[in-house]
C-alpha atoms as a PDB file:
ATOM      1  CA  UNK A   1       0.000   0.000   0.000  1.00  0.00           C
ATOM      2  CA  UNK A   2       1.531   3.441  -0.758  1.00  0.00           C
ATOM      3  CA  UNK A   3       0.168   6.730   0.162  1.00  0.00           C
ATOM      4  CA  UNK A   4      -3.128   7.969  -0.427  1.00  0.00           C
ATOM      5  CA  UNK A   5      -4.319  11.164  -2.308  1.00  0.00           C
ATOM      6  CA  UNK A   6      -7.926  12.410  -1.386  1.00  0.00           C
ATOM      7  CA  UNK A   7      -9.887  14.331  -3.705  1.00  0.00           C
ATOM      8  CA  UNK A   8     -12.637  16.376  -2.238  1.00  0.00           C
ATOM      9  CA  UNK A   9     -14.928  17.746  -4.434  1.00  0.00           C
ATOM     10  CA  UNK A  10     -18.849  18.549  -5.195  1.00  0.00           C
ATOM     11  CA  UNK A  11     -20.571  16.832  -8.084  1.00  0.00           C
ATOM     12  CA  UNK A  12     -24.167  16.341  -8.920  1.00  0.00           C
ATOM     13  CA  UNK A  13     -26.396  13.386  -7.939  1.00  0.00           C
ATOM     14  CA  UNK A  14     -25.828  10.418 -10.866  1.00  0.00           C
ATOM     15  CA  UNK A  15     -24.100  12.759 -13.049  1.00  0.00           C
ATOM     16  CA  UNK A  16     -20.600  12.971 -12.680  1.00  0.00           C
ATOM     17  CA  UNK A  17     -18.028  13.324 -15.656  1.00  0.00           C
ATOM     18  CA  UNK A  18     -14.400  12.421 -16.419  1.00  0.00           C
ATOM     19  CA  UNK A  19     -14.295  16.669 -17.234  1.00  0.00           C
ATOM     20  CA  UNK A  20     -13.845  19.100 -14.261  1.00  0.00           C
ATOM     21  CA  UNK A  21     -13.903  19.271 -11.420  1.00  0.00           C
ATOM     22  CA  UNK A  22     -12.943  15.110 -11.476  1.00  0.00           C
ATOM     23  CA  UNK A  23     -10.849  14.773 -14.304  1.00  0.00           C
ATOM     24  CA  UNK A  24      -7.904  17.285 -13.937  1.00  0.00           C
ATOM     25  CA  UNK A  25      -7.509  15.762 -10.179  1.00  0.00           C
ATOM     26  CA  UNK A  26      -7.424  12.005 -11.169  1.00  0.00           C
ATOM     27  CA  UNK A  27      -5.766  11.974 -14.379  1.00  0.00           C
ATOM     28  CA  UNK A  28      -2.086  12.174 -12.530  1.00  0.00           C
ATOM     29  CA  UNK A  29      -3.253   9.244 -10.532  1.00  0.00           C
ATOM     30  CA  UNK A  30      -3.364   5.428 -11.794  1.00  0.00           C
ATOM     31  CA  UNK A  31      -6.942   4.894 -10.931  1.00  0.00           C
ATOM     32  CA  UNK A  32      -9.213   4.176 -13.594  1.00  0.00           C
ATOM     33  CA  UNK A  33     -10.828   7.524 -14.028  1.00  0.00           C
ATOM     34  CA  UNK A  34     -13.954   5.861 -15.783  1.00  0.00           C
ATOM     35  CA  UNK A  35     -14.530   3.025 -12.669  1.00  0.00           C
ATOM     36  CA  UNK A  36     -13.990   5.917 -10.160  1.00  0.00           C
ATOM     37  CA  UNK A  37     -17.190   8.267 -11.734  1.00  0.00           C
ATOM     38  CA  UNK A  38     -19.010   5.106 -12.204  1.00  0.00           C
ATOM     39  CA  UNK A  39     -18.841   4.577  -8.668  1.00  0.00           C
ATOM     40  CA  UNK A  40     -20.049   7.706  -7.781  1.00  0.00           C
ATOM     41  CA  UNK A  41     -22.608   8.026  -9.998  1.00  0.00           C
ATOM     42  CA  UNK A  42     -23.944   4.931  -8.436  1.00  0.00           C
ATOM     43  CA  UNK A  43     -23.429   6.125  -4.772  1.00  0.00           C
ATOM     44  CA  UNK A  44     -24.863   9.285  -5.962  1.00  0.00           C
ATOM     45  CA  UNK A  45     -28.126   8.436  -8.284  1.00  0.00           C
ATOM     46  CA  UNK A  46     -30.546   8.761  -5.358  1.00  0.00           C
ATOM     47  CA  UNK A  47     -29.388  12.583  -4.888  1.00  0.00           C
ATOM     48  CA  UNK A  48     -30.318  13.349  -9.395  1.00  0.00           C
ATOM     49  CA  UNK A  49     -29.787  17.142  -9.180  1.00  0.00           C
ATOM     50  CA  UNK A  50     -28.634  17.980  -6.130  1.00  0.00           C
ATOM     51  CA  UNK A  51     -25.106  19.049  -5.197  1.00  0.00           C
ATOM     52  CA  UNK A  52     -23.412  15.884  -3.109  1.00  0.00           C
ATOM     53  CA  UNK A  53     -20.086  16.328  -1.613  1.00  0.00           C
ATOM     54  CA  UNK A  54     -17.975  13.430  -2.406  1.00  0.00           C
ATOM     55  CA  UNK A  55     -14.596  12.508  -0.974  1.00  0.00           C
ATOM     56  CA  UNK A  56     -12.293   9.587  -3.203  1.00  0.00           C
ATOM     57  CA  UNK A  57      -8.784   8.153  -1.802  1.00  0.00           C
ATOM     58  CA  UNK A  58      -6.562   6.777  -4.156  1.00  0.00           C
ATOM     59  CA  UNK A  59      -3.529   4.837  -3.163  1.00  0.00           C
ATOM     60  CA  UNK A  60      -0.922   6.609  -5.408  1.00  0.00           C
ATOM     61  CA  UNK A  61       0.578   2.751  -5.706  1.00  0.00           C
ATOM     62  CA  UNK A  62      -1.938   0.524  -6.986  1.00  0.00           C
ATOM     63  CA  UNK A  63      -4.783   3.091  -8.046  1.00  0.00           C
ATOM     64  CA  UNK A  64      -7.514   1.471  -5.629  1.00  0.00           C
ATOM     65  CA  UNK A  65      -9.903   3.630  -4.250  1.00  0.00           C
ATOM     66  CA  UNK A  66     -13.113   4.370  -2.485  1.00  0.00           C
ATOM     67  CA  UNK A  67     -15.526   6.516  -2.542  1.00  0.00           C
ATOM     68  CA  UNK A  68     -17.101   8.393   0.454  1.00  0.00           C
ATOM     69  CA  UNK A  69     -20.855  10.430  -0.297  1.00  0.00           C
ATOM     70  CA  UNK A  70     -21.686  12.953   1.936  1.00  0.00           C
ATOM     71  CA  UNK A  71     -25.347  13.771   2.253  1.00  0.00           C
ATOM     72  CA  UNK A  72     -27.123  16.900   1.528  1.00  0.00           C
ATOM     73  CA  UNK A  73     -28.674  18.725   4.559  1.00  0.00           C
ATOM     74  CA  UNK A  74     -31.944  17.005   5.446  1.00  0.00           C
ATOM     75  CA  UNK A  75     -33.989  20.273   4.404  1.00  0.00           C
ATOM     76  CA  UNK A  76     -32.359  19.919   1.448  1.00  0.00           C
ATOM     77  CA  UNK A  77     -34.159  16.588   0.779  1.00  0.00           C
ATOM     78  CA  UNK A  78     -37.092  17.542   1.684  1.00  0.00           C
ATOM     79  CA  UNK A  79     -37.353  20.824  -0.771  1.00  0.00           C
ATOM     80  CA  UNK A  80     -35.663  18.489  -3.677  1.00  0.00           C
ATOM     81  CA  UNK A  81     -38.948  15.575  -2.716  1.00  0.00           C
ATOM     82  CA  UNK A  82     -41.831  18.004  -2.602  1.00  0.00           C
ATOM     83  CA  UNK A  83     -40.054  20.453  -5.789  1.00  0.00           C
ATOM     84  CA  UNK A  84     -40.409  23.658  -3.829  1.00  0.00           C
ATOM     85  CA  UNK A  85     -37.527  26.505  -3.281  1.00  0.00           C
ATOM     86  CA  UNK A  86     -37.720  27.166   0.282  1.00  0.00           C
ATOM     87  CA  UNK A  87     -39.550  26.337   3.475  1.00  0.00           C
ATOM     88  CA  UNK A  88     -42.018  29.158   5.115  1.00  0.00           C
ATOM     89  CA  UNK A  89     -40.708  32.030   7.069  1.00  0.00           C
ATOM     90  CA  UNK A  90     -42.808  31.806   9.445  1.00  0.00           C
ATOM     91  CA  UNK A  91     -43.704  27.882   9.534  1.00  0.00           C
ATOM     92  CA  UNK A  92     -46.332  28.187  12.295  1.00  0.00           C
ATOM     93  CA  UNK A  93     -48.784  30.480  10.564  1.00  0.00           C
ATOM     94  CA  UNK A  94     -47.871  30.050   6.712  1.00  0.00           C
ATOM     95  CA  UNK A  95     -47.720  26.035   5.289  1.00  0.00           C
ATOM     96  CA  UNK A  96     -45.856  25.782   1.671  1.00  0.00           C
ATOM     97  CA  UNK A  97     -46.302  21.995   1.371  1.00  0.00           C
ATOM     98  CA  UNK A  98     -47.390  19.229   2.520  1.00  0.00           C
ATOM     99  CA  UNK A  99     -45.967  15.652   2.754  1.00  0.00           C
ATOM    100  CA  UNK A 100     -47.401  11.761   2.069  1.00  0.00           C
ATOM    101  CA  UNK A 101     -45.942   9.250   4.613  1.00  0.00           C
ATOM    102  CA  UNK A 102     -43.858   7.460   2.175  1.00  0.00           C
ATOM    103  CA  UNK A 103     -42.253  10.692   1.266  1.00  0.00           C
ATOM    104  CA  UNK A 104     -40.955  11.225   4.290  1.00  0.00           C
ATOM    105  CA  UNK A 105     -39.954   7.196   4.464  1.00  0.00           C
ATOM    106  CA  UNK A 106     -37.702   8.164   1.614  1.00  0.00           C
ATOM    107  CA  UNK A 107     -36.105  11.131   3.242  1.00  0.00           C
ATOM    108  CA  UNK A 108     -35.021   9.139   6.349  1.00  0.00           C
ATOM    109  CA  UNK A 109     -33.528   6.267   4.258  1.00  0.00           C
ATOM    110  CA  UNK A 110     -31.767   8.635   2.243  1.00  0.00           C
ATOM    111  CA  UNK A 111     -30.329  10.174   5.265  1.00  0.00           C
ATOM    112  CA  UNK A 112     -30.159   7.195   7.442  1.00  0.00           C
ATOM    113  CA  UNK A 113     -26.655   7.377   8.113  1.00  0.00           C
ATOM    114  CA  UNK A 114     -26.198  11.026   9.233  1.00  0.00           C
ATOM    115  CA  UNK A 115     -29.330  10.507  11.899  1.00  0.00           C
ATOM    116  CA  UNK A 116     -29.349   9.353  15.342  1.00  0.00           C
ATOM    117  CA  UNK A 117     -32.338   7.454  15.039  1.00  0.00           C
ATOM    118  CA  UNK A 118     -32.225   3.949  15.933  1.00  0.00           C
ATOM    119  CA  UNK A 119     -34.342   2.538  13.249  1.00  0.00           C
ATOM    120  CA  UNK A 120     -36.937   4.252  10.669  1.00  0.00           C
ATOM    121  CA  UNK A 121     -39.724   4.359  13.255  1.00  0.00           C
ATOM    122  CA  UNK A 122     -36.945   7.547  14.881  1.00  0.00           C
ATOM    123  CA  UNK A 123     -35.559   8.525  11.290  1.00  0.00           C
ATOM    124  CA  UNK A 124     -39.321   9.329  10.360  1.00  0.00           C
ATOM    125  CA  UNK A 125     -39.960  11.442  13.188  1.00  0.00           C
ATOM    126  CA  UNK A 126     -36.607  13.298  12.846  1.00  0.00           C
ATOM    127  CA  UNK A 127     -37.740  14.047   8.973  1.00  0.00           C
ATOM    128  CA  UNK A 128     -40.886  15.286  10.310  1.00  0.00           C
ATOM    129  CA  UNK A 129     -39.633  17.453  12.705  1.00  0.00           C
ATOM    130  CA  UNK A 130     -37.222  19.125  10.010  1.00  0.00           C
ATOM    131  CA  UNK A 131     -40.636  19.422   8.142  1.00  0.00           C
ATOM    132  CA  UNK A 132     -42.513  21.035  10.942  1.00  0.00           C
ATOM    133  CA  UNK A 133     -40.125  23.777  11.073  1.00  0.00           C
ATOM    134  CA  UNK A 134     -39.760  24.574   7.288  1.00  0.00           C
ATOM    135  CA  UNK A 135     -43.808  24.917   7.446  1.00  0.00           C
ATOM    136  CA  UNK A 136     -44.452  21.611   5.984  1.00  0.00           C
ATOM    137  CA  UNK A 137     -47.562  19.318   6.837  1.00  0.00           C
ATOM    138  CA  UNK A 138     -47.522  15.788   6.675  1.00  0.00           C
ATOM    139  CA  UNK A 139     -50.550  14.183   5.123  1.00  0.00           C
ATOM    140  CA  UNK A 140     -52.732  17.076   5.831  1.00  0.00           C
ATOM    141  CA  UNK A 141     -51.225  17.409   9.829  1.00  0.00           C
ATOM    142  CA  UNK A 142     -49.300  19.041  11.814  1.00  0.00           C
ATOM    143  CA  UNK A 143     -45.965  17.049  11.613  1.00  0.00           C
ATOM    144  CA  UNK A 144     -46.288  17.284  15.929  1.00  0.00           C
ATOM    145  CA  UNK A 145     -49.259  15.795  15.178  1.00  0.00           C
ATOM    146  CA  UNK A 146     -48.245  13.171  13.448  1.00  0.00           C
ATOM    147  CA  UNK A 147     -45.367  12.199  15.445  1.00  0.00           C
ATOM    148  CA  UNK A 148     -47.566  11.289  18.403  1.00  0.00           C
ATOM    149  CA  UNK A 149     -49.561   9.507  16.488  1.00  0.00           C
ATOM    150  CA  UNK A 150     -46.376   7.135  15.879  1.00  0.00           C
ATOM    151  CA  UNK A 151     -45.950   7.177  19.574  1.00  0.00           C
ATOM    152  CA  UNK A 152     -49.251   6.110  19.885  1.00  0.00           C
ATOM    153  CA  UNK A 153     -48.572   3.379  17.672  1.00  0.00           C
ATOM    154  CA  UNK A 154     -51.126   4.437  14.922  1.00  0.00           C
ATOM    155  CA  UNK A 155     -48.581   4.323  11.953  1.00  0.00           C
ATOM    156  CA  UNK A 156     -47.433   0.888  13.336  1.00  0.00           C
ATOM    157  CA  UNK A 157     -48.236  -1.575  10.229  1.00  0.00           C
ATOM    158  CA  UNK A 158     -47.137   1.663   7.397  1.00  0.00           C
ATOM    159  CA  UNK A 159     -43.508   1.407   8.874  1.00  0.00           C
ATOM    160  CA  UNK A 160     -43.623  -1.841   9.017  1.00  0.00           C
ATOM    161  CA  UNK A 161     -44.427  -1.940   5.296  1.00  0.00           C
ATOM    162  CA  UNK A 162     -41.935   0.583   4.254  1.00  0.00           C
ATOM    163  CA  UNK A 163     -39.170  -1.281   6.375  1.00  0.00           C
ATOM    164  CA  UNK A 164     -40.288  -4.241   4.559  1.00  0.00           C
ATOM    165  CA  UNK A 165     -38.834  -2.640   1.298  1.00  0.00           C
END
């Protein structure tokens, strides 16, 4: 093993190239340029559009490397599921969208890693709580609401189903 240049960089979901910003940065090293965007662009496809931060090590000797995906903030996520620009200003009186269960299912797998949840049944309730304070309603709710519904067990057999997938 001989030493290892990281590349740190920003690239967009599923679409990185073998042009800049990846290119120029690999090109000196002897990784396969084409096997390292695959990669990413297969760590990366759930993020389509989205800026991802992306970290790849290369051992200068034999040209292995890996590839590390950062995730986009969860607010982020949420704007790039429902398709609007921004969360209210004012997210107790003004509501700009409003979320289906398996929506926000999607947003805590996606961001699974970076949560301290436990399992979905906590990821979900973190999502929702980044939802309540961008003004977003969950299936016609308050996302509060909601979440003590979960407590109360009444979403019980829907994340059961969506852990099921």
């Amino acid at each position: 093993m001989g030493d290892k240049t990281t590349i740190n960089t920003l690239v967009e979901g599923g679409s990185a190239s073998a042009g800049p910003p990846l290119g120029p940065e690999l090109g000196p090293l002897p990784a396969d340029v084409g096997e390292v965007v695959s990669a990413i662009n297969e760590k990366t496809k759930d993020f389509e559009g989205m800026e991802v931060p992306v970290d790849v090590e290369v051992d200068e000797e034999t040209g292995d490397f890996t590839v590390e995906v950062g995730k986009p903030p969860m607010a982020a996520l949420i704007k790039d599921e429902l398709g609007i620009a921004s969360g209210s200003g004012e997210p107790n009186k003004n509501k700009v969208a409003d979320m289906s269960f398996e929506q926000v299912c999607k947003v805590a797998r996606m961001k699974e890693s970076d949560l301290l949840a436990m399992d979905l049944r906590g990821a979900v309730k973190e999502v929702m709580g980044t939802a309540q304070s961008m003004g977003i309603t969950i299936e016609g709710e308050d996302a509060y609401e909601v979440q003590q519904q979960i407590d109360e067990g009444k979403f019980d057999d829907r994340l059961q189903a969506e852990e099921g997938i």
